[in-house]
Protein backbone atom coordinates (compact mmCIF):
# COMPACT_ATOMS: atom_id res chain seq x y z
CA UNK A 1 -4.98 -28.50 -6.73
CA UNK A 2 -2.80 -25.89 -4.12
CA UNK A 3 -4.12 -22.90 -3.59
CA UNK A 4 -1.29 -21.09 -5.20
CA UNK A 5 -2.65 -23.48 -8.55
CA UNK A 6 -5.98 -21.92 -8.10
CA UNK A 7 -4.37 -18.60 -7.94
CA UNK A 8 -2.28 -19.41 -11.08
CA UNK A 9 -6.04 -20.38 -13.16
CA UNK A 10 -7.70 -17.30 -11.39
CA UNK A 11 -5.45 -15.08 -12.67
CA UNK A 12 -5.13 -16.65 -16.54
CA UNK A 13 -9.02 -16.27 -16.33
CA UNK A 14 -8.77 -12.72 -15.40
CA UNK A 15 -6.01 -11.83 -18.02
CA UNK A 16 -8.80 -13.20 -20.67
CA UNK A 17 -11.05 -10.63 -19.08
CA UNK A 18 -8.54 -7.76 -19.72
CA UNK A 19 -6.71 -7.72 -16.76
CA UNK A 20 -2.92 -7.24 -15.87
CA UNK A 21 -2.63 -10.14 -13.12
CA UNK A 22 0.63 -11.26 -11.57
CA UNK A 23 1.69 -13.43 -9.36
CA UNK A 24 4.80 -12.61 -6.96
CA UNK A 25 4.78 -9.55 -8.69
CA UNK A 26 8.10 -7.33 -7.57
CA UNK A 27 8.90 -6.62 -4.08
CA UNK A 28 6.06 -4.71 -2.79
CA UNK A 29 3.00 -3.29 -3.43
CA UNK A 30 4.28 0.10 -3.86
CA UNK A 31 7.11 -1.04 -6.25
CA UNK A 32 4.25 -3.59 -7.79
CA UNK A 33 1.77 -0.81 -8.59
CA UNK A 34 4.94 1.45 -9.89
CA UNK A 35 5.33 -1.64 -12.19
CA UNK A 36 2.18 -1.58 -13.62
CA UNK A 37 2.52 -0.78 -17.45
CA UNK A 38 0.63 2.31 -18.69
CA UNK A 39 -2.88 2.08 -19.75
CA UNK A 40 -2.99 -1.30 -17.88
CA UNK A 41 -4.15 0.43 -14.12
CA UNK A 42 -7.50 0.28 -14.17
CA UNK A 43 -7.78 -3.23 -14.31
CA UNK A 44 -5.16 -5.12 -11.98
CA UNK A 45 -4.95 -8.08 -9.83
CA UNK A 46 -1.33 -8.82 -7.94
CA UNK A 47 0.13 -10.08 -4.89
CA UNK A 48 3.88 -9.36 -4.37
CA UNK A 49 7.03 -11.08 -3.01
CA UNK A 50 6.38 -10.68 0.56
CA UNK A 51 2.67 -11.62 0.47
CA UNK A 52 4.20 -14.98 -1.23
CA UNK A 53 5.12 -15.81 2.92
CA UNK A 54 1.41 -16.65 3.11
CA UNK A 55 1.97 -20.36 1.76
CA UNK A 56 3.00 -23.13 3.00
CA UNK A 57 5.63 -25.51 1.78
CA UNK A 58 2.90 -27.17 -0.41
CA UNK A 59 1.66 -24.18 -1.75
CA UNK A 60 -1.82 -23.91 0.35
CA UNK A 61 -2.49 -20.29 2.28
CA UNK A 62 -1.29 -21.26 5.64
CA UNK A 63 -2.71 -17.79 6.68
CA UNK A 64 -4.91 -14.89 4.63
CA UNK A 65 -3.01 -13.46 1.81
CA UNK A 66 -4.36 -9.56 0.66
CA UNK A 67 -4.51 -8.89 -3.25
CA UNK A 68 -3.35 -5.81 -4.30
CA UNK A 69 -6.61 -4.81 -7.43
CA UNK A 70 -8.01 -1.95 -9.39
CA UNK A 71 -11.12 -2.62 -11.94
CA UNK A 72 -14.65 -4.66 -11.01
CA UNK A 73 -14.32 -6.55 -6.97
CA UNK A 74 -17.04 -8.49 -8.20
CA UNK A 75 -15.47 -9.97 -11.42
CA UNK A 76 -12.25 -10.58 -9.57
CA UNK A 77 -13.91 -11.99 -6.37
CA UNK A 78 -16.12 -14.20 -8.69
CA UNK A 79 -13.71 -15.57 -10.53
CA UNK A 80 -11.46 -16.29 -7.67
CA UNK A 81 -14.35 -18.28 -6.44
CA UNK A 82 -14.94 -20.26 -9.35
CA UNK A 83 -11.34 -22.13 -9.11
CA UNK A 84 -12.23 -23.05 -5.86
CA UNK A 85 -10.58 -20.26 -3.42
CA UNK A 86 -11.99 -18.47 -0.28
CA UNK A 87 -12.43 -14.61 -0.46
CA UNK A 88 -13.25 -11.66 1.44
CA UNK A 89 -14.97 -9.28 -0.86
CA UNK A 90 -13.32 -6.04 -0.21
CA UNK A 91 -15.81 -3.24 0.96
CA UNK A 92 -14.22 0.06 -1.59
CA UNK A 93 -11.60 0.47 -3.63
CA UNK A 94 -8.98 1.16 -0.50
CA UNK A 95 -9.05 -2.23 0.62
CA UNK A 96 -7.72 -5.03 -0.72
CA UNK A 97 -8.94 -8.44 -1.93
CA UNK A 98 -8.36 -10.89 1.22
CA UNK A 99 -7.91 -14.88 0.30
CA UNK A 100 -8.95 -16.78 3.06
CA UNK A 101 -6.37 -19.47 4.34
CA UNK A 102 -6.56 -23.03 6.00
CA UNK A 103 -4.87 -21.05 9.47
CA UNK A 104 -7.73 -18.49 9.39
């Protein structure tokens, strides 16, 4: 399984939790968090188009790829985990979730 598979199952795991999670979400994060419907922002796990230049051809992290995320670290980081993917905890709210990749 590629890492951006993992990321796909990570994310259907955390919509069954409650939370808006997208993958490639719009251009950037500022446009991605814009994009975020109403009553949906306190729970939210994305990456956007130009953290997508973290894989490789095959779809493995060639290099650390940052998760843009509002609601519990430790639910998201956990379940991240669980399929398999490397993370970075991140240390408050300002920082965001860091997936570890094979370059790093």
């Amino acid at each position: 399984m590629t890492d951006k598979e993992k990321i796909k199952k990570a994310f259907v795991h955390l919509r069954n939790v409650g939370y808006f999670a997208r993958m490639n979400f719009m251009c950037c994060q500022g446009c991605g968090w814009a994009a975020v419907p109403k009553g949906k922002k306190k729970k939210v796990v994305f990456y956007h188009k130009q953290d997508a230049d973290s894989f490789d051809d095959n779809g493995n992290l060639k290099r650390h790829m940052f998760l843009a995320w509002a609601g519990d670290k430790k639910i998201i980081s956990e379940i991240l985990k669980m399929v398999g993917l490397k993370v970075k905890v991140p240390k408050n709210e300002n920082t965001r979730v860091e997936l570890i990749g094979y370059g790093d």
